[in-house]
Protein backbone atom coordinates (compact mmCIF):
# COMPACT_ATOMS: atom_id res chain seq x y z
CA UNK A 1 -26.16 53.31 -107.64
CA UNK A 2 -28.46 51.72 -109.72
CA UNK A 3 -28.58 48.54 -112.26
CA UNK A 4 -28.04 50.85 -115.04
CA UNK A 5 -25.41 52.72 -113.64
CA UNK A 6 -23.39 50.11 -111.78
CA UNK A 7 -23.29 48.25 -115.24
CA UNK A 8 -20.98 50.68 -117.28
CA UNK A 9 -18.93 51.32 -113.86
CA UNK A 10 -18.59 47.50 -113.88
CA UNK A 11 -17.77 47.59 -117.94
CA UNK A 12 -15.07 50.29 -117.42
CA UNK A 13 -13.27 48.51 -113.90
CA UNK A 14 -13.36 44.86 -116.37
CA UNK A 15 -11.84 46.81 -119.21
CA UNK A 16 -8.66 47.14 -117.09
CA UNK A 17 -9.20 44.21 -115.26
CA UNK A 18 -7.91 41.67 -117.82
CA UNK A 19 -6.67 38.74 -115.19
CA UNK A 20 -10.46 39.08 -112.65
CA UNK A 21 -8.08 39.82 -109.79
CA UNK A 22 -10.08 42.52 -108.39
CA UNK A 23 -7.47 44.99 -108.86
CA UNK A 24 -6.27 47.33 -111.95
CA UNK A 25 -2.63 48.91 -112.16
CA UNK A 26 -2.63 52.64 -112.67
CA UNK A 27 -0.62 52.94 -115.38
CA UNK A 28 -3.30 50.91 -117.33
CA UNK A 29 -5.91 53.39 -116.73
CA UNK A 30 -3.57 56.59 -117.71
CA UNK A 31 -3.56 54.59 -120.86
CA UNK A 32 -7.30 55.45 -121.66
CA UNK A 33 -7.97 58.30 -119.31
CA UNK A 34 -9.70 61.23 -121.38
CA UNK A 35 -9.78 64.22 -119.25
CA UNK A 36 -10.56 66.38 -122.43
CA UNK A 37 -13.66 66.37 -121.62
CA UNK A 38 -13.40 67.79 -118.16
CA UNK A 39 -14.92 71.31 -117.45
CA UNK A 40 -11.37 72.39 -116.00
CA UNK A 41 -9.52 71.43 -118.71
CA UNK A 42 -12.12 72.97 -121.13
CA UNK A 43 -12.03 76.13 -119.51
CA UNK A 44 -8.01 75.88 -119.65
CA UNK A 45 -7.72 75.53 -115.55
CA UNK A 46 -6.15 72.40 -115.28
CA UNK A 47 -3.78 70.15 -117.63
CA UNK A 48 -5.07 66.55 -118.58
CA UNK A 49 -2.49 65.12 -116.30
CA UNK A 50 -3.17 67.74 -113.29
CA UNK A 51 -7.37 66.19 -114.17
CA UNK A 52 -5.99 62.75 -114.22
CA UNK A 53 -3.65 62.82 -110.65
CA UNK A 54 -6.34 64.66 -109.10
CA UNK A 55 -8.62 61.74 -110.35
CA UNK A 56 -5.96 59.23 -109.01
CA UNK A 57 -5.86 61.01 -105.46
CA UNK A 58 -9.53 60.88 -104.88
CA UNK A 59 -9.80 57.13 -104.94
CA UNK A 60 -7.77 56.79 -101.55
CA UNK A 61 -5.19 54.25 -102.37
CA UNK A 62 -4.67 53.49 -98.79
CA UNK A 63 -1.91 51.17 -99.02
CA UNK A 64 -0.50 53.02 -102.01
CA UNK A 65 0.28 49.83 -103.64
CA UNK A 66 -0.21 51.48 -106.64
CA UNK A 67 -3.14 49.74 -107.93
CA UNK A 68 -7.35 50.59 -107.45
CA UNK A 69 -9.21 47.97 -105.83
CA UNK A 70 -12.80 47.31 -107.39
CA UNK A 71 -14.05 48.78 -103.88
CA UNK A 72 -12.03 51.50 -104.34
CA UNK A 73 -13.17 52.07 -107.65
CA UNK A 74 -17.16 51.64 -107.17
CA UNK A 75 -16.73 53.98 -103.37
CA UNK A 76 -15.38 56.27 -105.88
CA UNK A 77 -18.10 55.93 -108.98
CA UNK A 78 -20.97 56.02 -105.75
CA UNK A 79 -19.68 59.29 -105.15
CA UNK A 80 -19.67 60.31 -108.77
CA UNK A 81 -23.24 59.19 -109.16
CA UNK A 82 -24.92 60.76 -106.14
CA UNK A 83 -24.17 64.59 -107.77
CA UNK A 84 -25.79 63.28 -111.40
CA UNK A 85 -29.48 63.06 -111.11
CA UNK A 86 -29.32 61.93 -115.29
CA UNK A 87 -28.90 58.20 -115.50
CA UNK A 88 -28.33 58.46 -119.46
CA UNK A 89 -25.90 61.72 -118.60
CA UNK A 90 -23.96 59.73 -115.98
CA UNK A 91 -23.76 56.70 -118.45
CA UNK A 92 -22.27 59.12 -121.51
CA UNK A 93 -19.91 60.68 -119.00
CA UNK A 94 -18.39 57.26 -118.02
CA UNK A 95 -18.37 56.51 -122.20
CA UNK A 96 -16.57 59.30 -122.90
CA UNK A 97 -13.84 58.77 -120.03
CA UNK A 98 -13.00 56.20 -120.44
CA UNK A 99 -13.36 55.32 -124.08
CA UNK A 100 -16.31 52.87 -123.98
């Protein structure tokens, strides 16, 4: 990922990372999840929460502790950003989820 790109992932992980433990709680993030934007739920396939679990699932929470790691969350946001070739698109994507 690029400057650019790993900035606003950083932005949204320290907007739910209020203490700098490396770690968010999941029931923080639900709080400012917006999956309305999400082609699925546009096209009436999926729910918000169905878009948000399916979110939660892909991060891996190995330990299931319950909580995403900042390495789980930038693995995660790599992945994202290898399928958008639009720096400014990827950037408005992450603004819109999450409310930035």
């Amino acid at each position: 990922m690029n400057e650019r790109r790993q900035a606003i992932v950083d932005k949204a992980f320290l907007t739910f990372d209020r203490d700098f433990s490396g770690f968010i709680e999941v029931q923080d993030i639900k709080k400012s999840f917006n999956a309305s934007f999400h082609p699925k739920v546009q096209q009436g396939l999926m729910t918000e929460e169905q878009v948000f679990l399916e979110f939660l699932q892909n991060f891996g929470d190995v330990n299931r502790d319950g909580r995403i790691s900042r390495q789980e969350w930038n693995d995660y946001y790599s992945a994202v950003s290898a399928s958008i070739e639009n720096d400014d698109h990827f950037i408005e994507l992450m603004k819109a989820c999450w409310k930035l």
